[in-house]
Protein backbone atom coordinates (compact mmCIF):
# COMPACT_ATOMS: atom_id res chain seq x y z
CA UNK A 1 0.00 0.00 0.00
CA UNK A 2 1.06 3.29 -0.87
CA UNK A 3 0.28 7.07 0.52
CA UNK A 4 -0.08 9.78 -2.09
CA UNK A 5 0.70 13.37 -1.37
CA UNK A 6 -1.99 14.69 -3.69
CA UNK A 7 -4.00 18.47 -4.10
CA UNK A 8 -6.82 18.07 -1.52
CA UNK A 9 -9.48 20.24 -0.92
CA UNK A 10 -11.77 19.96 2.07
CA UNK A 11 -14.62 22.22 1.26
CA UNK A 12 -17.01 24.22 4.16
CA UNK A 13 -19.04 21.95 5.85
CA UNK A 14 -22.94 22.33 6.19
CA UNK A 15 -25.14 19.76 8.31
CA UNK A 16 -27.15 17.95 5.83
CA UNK A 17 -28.73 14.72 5.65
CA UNK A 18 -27.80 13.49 2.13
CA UNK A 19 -30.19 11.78 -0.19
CA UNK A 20 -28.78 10.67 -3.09
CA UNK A 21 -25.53 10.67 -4.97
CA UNK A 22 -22.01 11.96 -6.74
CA UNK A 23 -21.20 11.90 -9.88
CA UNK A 24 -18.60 13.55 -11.72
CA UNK A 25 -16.74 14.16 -15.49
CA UNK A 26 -14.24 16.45 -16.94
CA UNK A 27 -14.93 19.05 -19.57
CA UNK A 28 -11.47 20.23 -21.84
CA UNK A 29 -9.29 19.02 -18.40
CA UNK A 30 -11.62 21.11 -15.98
CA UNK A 31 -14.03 18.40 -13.59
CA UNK A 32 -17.53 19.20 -13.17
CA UNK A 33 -18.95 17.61 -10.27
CA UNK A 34 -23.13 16.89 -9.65
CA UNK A 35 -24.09 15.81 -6.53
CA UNK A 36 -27.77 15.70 -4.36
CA UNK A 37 -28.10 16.62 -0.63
CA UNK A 38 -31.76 18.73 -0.17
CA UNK A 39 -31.41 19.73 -4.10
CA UNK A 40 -29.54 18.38 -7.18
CA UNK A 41 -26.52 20.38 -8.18
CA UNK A 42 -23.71 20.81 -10.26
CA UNK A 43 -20.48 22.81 -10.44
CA UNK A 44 -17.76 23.51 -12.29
CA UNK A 45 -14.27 22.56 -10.03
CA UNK A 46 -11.38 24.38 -11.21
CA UNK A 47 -8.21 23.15 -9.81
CA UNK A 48 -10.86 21.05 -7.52
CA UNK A 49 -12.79 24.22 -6.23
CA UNK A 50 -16.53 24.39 -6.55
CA UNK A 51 -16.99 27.07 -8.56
CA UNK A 52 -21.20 28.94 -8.36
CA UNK A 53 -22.99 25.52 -8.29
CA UNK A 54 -26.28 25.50 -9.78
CA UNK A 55 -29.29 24.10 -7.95
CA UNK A 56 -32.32 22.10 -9.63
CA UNK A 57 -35.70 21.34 -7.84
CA UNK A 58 -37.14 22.50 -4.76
CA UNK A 59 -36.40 21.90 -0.60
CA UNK A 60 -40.35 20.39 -1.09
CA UNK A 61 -39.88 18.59 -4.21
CA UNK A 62 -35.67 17.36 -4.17
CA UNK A 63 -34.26 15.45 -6.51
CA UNK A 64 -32.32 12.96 -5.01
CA UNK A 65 -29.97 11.27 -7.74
CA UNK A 66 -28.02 13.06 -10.58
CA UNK A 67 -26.15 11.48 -13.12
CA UNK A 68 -24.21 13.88 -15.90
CA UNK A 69 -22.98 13.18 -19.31
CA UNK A 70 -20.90 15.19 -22.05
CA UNK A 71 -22.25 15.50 -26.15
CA UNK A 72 -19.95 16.85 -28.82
CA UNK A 73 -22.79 18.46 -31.27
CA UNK A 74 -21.60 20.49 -34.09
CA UNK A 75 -22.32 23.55 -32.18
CA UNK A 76 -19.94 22.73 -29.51
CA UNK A 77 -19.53 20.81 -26.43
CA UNK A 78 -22.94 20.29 -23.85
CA UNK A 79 -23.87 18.78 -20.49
CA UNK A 80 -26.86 16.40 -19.64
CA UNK A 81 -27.72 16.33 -16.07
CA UNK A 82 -30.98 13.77 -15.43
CA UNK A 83 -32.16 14.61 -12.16
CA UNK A 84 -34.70 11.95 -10.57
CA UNK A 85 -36.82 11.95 -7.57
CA UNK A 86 -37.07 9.26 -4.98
CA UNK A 87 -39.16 6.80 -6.75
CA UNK A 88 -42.04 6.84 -4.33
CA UNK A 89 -42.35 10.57 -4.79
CA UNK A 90 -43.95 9.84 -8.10
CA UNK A 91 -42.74 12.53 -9.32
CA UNK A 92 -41.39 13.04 -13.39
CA UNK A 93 -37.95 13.15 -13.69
CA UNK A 94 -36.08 15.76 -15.62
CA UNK A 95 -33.22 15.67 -18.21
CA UNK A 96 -30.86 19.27 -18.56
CA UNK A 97 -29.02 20.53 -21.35
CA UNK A 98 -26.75 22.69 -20.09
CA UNK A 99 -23.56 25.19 -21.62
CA UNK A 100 -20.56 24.04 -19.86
CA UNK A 101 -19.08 27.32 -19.62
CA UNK A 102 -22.15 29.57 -18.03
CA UNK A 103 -23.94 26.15 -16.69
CA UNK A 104 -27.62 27.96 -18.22
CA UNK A 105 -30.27 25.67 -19.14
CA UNK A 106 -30.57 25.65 -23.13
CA UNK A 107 -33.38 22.44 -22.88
CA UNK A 108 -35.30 20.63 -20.33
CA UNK A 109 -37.43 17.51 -20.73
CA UNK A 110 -39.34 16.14 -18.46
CA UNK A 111 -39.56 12.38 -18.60
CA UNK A 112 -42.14 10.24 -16.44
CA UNK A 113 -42.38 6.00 -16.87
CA UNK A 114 -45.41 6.93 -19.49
CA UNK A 115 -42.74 8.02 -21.66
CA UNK A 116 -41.08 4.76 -20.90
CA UNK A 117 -44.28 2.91 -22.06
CA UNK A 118 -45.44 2.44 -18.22
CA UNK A 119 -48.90 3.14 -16.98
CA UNK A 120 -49.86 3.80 -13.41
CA UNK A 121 -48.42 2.32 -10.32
CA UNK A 122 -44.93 2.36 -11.99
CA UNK A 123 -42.26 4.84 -11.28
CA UNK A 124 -38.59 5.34 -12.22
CA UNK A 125 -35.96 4.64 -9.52
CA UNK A 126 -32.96 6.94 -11.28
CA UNK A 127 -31.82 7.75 -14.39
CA UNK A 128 -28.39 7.09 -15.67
CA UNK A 129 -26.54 8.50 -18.82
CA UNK A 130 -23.35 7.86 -20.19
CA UNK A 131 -20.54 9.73 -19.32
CA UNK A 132 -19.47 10.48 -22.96
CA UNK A 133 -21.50 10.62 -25.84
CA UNK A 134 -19.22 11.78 -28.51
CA UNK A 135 -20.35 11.65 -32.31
CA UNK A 136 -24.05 11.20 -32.22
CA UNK A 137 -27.45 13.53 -32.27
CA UNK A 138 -28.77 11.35 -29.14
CA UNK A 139 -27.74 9.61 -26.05
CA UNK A 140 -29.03 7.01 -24.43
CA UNK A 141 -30.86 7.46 -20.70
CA UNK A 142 -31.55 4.10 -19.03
CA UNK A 143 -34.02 3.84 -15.89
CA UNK A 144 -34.57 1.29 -13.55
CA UNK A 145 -38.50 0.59 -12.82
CA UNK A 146 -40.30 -0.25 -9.35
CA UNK A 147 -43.69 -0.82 -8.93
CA UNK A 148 -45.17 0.79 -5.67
CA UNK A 149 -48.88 -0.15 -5.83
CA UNK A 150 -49.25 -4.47 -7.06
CA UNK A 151 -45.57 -5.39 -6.27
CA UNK A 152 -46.50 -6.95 -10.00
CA UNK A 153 -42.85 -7.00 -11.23
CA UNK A 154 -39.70 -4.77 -11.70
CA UNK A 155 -37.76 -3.71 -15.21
CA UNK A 156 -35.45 -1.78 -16.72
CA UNK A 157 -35.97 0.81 -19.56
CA UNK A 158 -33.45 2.90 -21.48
CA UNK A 159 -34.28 5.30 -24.63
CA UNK A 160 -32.31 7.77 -27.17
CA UNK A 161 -33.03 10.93 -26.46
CA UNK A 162 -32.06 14.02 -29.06
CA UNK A 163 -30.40 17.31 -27.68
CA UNK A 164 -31.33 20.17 -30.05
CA UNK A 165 -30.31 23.54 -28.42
CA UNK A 166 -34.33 24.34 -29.75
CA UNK A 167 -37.28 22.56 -30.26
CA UNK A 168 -38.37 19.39 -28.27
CA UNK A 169 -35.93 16.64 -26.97
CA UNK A 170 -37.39 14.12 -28.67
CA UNK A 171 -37.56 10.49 -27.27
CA UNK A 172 -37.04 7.44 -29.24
CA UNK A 173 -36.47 3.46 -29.17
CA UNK A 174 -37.71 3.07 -25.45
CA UNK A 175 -36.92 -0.46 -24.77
CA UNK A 176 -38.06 -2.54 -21.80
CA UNK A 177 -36.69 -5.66 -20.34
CA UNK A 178 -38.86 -7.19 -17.06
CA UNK A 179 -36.21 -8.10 -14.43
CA UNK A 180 -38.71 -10.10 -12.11
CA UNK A 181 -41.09 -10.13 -9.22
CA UNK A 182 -40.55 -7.25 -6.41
CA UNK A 183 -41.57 -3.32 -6.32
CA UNK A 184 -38.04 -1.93 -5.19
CA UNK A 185 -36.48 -0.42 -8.20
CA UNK A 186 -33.27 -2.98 -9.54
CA UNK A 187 -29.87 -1.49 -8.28
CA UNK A 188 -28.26 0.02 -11.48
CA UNK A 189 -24.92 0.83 -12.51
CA UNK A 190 -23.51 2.49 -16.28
CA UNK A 191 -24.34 2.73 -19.11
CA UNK A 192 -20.64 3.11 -20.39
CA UNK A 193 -19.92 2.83 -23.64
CA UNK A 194 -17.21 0.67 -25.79
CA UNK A 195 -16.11 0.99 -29.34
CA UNK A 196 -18.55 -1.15 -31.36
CA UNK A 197 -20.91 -1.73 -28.62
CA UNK A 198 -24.05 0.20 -27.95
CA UNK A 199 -24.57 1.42 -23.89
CA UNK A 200 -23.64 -1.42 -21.50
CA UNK A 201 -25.13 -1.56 -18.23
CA UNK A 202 -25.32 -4.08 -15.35
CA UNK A 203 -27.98 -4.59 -12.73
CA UNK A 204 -28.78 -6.80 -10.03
CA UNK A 205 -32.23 -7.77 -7.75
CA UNK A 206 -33.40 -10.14 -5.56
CA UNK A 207 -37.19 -11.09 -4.15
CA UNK A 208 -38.30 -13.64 -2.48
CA UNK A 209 -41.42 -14.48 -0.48
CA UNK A 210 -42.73 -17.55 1.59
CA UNK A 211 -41.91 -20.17 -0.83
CA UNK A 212 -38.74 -19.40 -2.17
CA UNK A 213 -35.60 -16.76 -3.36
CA UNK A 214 -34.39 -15.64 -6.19
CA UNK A 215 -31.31 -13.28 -6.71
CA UNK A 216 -29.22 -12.57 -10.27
CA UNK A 217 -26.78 -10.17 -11.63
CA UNK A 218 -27.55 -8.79 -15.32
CA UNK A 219 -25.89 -7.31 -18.25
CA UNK A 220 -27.90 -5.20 -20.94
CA UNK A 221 -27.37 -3.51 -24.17
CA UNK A 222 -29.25 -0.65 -25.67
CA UNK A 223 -30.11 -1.96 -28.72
CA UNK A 224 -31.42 1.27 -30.90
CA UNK A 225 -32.36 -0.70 -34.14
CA UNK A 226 -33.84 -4.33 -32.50
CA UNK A 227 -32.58 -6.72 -34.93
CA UNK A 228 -34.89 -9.79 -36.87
CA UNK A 229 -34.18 -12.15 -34.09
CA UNK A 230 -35.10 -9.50 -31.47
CA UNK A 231 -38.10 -7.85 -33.33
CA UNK A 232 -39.85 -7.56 -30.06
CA UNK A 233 -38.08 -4.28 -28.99
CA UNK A 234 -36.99 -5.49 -25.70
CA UNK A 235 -33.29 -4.99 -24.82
CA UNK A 236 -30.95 -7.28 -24.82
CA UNK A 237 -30.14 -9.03 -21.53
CA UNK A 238 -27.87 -11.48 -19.89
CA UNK A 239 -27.69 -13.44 -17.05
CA UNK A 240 -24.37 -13.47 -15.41
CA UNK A 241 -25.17 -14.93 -12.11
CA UNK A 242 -28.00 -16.07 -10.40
CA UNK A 243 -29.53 -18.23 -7.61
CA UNK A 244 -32.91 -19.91 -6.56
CA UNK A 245 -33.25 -21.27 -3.49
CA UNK A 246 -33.62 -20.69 0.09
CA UNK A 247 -33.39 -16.86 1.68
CA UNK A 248 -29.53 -15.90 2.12
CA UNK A 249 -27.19 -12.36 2.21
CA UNK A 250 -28.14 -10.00 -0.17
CA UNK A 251 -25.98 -9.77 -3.83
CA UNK A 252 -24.76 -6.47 -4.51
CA UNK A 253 -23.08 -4.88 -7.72
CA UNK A 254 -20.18 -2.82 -6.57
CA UNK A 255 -19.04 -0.60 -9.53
CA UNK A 256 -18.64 -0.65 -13.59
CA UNK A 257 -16.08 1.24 -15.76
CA UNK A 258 -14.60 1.51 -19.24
CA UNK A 259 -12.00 1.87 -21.26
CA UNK A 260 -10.98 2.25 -24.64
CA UNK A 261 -10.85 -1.48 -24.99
CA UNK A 262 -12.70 -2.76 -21.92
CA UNK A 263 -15.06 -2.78 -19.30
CA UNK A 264 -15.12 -3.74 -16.32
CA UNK A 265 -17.81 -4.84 -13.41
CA UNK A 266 -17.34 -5.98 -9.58
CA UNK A 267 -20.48 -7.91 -7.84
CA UNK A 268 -20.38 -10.07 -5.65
CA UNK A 269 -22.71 -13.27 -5.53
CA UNK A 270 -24.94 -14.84 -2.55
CA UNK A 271 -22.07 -16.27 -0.19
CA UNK A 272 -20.62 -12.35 -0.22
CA UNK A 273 -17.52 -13.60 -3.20
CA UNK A 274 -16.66 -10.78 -5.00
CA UNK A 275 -16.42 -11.09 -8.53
CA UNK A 276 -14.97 -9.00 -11.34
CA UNK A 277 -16.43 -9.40 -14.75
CA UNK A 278 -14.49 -8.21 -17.74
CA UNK A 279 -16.71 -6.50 -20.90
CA UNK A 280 -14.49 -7.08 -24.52
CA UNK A 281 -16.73 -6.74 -27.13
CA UNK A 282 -20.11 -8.80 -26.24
CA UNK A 283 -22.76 -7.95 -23.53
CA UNK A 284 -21.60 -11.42 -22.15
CA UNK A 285 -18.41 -11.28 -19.84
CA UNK A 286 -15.44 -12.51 -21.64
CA UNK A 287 -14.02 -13.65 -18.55
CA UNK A 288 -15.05 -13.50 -14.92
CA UNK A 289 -12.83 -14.32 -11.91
CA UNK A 290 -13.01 -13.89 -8.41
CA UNK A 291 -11.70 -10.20 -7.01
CA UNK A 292 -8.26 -10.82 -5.58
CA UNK A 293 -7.94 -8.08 -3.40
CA UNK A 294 -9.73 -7.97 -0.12
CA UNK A 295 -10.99 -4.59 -0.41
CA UNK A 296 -13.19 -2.86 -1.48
CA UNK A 297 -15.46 -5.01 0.11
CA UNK A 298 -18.89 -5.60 -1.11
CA UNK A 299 -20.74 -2.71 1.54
CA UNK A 300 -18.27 -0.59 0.77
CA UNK A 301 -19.03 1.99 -1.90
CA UNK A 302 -16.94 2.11 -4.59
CA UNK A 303 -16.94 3.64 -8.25
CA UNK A 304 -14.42 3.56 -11.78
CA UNK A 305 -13.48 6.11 -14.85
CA UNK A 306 -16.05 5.46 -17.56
CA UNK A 307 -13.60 7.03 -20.13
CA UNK A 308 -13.89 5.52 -23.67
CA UNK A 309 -10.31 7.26 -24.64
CA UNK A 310 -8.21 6.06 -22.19
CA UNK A 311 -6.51 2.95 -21.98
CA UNK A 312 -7.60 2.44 -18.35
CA UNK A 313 -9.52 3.20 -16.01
CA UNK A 314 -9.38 3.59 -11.68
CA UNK A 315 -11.24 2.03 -8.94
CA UNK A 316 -11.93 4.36 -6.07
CA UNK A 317 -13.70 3.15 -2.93
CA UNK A 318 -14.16 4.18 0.97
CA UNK A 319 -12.63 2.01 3.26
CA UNK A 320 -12.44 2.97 7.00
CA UNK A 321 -12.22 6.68 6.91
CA UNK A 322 -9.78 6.91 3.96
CA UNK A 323 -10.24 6.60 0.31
CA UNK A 324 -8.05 4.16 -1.42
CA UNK A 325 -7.66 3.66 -5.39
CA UNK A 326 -6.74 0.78 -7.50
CA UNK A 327 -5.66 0.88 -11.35
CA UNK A 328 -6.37 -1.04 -13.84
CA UNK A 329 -5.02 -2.16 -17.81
CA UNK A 330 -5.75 -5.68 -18.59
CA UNK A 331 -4.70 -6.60 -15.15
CA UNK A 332 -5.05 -5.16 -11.61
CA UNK A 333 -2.08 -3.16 -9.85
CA UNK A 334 -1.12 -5.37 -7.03
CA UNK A 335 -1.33 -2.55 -4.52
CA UNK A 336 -3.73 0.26 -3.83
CA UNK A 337 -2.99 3.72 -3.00
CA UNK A 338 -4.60 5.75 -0.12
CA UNK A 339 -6.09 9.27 -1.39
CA UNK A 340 -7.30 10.45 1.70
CA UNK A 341 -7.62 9.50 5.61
CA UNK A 342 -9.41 10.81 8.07
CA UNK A 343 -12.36 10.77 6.71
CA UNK A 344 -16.34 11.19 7.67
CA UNK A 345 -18.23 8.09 6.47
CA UNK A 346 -19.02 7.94 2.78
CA UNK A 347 -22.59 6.03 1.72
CA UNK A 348 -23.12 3.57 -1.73
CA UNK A 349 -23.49 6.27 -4.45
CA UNK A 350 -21.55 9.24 -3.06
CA UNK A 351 -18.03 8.46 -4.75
CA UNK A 352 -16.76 9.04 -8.10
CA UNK A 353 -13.68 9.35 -10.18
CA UNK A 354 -13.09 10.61 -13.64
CA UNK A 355 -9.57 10.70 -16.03
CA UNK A 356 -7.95 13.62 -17.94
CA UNK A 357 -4.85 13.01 -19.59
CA UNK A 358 -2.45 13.71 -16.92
CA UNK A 359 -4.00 12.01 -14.07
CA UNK A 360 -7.61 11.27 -12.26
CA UNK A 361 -10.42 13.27 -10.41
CA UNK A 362 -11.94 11.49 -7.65
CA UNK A 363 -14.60 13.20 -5.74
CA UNK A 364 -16.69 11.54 -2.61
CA UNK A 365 -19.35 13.24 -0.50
CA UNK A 366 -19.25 12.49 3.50
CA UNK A 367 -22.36 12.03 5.65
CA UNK A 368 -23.06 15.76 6.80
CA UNK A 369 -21.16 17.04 4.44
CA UNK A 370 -22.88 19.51 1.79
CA UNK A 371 -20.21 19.81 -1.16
CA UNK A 372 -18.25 17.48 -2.48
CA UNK A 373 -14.12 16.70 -1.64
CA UNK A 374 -11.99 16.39 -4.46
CA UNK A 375 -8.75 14.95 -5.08
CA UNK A 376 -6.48 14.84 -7.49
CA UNK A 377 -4.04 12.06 -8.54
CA UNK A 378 -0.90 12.39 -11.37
CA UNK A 379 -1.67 9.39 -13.64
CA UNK A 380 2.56 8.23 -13.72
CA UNK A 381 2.05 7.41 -9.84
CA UNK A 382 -0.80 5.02 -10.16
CA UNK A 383 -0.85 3.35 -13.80
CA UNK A 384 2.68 0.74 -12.55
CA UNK A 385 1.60 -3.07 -13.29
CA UNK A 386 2.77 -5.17 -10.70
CA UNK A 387 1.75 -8.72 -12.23
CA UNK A 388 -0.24 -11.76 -10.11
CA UNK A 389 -1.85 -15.19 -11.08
CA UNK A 390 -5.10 -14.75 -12.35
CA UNK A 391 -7.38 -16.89 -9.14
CA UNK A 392 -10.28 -19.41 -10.76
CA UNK A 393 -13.65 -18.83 -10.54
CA UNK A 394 -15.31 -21.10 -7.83
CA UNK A 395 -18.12 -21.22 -9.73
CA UNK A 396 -20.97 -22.23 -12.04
CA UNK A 397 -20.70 -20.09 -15.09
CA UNK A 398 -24.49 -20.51 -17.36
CA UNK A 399 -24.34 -19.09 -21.15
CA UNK A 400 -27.14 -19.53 -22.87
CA UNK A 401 -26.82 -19.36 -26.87
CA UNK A 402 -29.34 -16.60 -27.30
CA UNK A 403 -31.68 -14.94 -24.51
CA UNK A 404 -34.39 -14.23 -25.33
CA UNK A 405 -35.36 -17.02 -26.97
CA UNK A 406 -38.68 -18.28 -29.12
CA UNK A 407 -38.46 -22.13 -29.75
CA UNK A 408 -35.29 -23.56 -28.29
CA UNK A 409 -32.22 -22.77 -26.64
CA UNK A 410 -28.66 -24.48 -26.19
CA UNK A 411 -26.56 -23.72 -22.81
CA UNK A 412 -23.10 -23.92 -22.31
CA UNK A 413 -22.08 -24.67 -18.66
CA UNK A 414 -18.54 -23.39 -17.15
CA UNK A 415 -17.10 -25.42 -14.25
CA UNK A 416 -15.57 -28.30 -12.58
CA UNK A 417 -17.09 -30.55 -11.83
CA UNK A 418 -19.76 -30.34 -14.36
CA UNK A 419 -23.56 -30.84 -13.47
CA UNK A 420 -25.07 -34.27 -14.86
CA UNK A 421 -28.65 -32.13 -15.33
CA UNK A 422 -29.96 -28.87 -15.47
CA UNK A 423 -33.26 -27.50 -13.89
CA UNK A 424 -36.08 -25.01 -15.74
CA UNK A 425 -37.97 -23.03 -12.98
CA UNK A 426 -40.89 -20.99 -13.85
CA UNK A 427 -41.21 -17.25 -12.19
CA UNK A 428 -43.33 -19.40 -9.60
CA UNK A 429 -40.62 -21.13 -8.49
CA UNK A 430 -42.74 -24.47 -10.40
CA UNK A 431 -39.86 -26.84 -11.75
CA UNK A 432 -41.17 -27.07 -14.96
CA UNK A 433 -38.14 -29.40 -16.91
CA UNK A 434 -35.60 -31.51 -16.00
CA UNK A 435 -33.13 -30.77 -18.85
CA UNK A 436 -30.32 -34.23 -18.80
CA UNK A 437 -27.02 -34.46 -21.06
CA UNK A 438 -26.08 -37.61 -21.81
CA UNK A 439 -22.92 -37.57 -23.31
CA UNK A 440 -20.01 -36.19 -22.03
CA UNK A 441 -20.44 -32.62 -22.94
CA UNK A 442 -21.05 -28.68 -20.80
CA UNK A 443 -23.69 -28.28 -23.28
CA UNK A 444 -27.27 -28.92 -22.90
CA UNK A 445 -30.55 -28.06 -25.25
CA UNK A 446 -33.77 -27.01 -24.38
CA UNK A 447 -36.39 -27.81 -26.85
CA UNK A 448 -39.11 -25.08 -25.02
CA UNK A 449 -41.34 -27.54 -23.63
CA UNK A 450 -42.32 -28.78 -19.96
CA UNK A 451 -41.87 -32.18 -19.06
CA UNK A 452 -45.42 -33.09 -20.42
CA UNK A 453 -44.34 -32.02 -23.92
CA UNK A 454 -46.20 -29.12 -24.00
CA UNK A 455 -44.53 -25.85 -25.00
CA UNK A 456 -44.22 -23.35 -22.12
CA UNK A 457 -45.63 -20.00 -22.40
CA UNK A 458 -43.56 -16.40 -22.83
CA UNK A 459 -42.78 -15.84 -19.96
CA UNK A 460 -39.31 -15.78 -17.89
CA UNK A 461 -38.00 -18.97 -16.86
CA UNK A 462 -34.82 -19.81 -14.25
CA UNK A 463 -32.22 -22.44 -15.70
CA UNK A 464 -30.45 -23.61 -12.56
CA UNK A 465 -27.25 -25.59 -12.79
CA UNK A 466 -26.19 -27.81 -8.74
CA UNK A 467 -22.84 -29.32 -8.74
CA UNK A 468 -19.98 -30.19 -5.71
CA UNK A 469 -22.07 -27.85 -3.47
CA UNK A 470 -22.30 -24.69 -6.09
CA UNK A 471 -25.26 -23.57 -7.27
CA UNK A 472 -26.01 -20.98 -10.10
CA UNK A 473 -28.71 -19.83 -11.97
CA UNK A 474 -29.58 -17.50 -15.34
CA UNK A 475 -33.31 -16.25 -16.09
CA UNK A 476 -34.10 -16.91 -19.37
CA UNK A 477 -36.75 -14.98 -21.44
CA UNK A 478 -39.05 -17.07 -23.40
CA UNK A 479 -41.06 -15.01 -26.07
């Protein structure tokens, strides 16, 4: 472990209780830093001081999560800041088009879960953007859904907004995927974007009730144009962990960045292992291994760079009154470096860290604290490579061939020792098929049908794989 002596501003303190989050990106080399205590704001931070913040909402109706994004429009540079309310407020959320250099509004849209193709009883738990959105007219906004009136089911939704310095924002290809039973929005983190890939995002949730419980972590892609196999307009999901079973510890996604070449997500699963899953060029993991290092832990809130120019990107996480950092390029540095001790506690959602090209912003908002600290790092003293042996995954890894599916579906098990059968659970928790390979093989088909022969209605279904002890499954969307 390593101290860094590094430009540290502690900014006037003003008792608040916060309510919702930090976010932060960097504009020509300057950071601009959002952040929600009784109102969303933002800020420009020269040389890390919060510069005439600007305030949206009201002390009666806050927003309580912000999450900002940069365009590159042929009339120059903008901000998006999408402000939400706390999802039982059931309240619209609004999206911001902002001039970086005076901060004034040039467009406002609200945007309410009718817009999303929701009708009553539905609200949207926060709004995320990309951090950059270079080289298009739109951006993608993705939402996570709860239902606060039937406890009917939980989804995520994410659309392309346009951001014309006139005229409407127009909204277009709102997709929906359904994540599962519950009425507490899904825990979201991203979207970040890779070259080639449209707005990656990960999310996890868990429900359960008298008869049994179900947990999974998800990837997604914002598909703008759904394809002929996908003509339903849903986006495209995959399941890269899950579990059925009896009630245990919550699962928890911890952060996601991006690089030029990569991304990269930390969950951990049901026993509390955390996991790091590593984002190439599909919205399935190319690889996923178990996190090496024992912090950050799972409860501890953490964040990454979401830079799609930079060849790679920083973990930053609060860990016992100090803030630590980790780097990462195809591997992990083998140490972590501490930012900042001394610290006031630091809740899930109020860290963040962006890049510029000399070095890193990270910026974290303390418990009673009402303006972000920042910090600044010099990119030569935390990008060193200290090489270590890759640990396995102990682990049941499920990939189906295509998800959704219509008539059939092969899946590809990861593992040792491999499973001798596979199980197909309804969203009842009903085993529905027994699915049995008889060769020796990882892979095993699913022809769509129960174990009467009848085909199984559209609906989502839980493939469960039980071997040596481990136990995984991956919801699987029928259609």
């Amino acid at each position: 472990m390593k101290k860094l002596m590094v430009s540290l501003l502690i900014l006037f303190m003003i008792t608040v209780n916060a309510l919702g989050n930090v976010d932060i990106l960097a504009v020509d080399g300057i950071p601009f830093v959002s952040w929600c205590t009784d109102m969303a704001y933002i800020a420009a931070c020269p040389s890390g001081v919060v510069s005439d913040p600007v305030f949206f909402g009201t002390s009666s109706d806050p927003f309580n999560y912000a999450s900002i994004g940069l365009v590159s429009p042929a009339q120059g540079d903008r901000l998006i800041i999408a402000c939400s309310s706390y999802w039982l407020y059931m309240l619209p959320d609004t999206v911001y088009l902002l001039d970086p250099e005076s901060l004034e509004v040039i467009n406002q849209r609200s945007l309410s879960v009718m817009d999303l193709g929701f009708g009553e009883g539905k609200n949207t738990g926060e709004l995320h953007l990309p951090r950059y959105c270079d080289g298009s007219d739109s951006f993608a906004v993705v939402a996570s859904i709860g239902d606060c009136t039937t406890d009917s089911g939980v989804s995520l939704a994410s659309a392309s907004l346009s951001y014309p310095d006139v005229g409407s924002m127009l909204l277009c290809d709102t997709l929906v995927v359904d994540i599962g039973y519950g009425w507490t929005p899904p825990d979201l983190l991203g979207p970040v974007v890779l070259p080639g890939m449209k707005p990656l995002s990960i999310s996890c949730h868990h429900t359960w009730n008298p008869m049994y419980f179900e947990a999974y972590i998800l990837s997604h892609l914002h598909q703008e144009t759904p394809t002929a196999t996908d003509d339903s307009g849903e986006m495209y999901t995959h399941g890269i962990w899950g579990y059925s079973g009896e009630k245990t510890i919550d699962i928890s996604i911890s952060a996601l960045g991006s690089s030029s070449s990569e991304a990269v997500g930390i969950w951990s699963d049901s026993a509390g292992v955390q996991f790091y899953s590593v984002f190439i060029d599909s919205i399935a993991p190319s690889y996923t291994y178990v996190f090496p290092f024992p912090y950050p832990t799972p409860s501890e809130p953490a964040a990454m760079t979401r830079n799609p120019s930079d060849n790679g990107l920083l973990l930053a996480w609060y860990h016992d009154g100090e803030i630590r950092i980790r780097h990462w390029e195809n591997e992990w540095n083998d140490f972590d470096h501490i930012v900042a001790s001394g610290q006031p506690s630091v809740s899930a959602g109020n860290i963040a860290v962006c890049s510029v090209d000399d070095g890193y912003w990270i910026t974290w908002l303390p418990g009673g604290v009402g303006q972000p600290i920042l910090a600044y790092v010099d990119r030569g003293t935390v990008t060193g490579i200290v090489p270590f042996e890759e640990p396995s995954v102990a682990s049941l890894i499920l990939h189906p061939s295509v998800n959704p599916f219509r008539e059939s579906v092969t899946l590809t098990v990861e593992g040792d020792p491999l499973p001798e059968s596979l199980d197909v659970f309804d969203i009842t928790g009903r085993l529905v098929r027994v699915l049995w390979n008889d060769s020796v093989s990882n892979t095993f088909f699913w022809d769509g049908e129960n174990t009467s022969g009848q085909e199984v209605p559209p609906s989502t279904y839980f493939i469960q794989a039980s071997s040596a002890g481990i136990r995984s499954t991956v919801p699987l969307v029928k259609l």
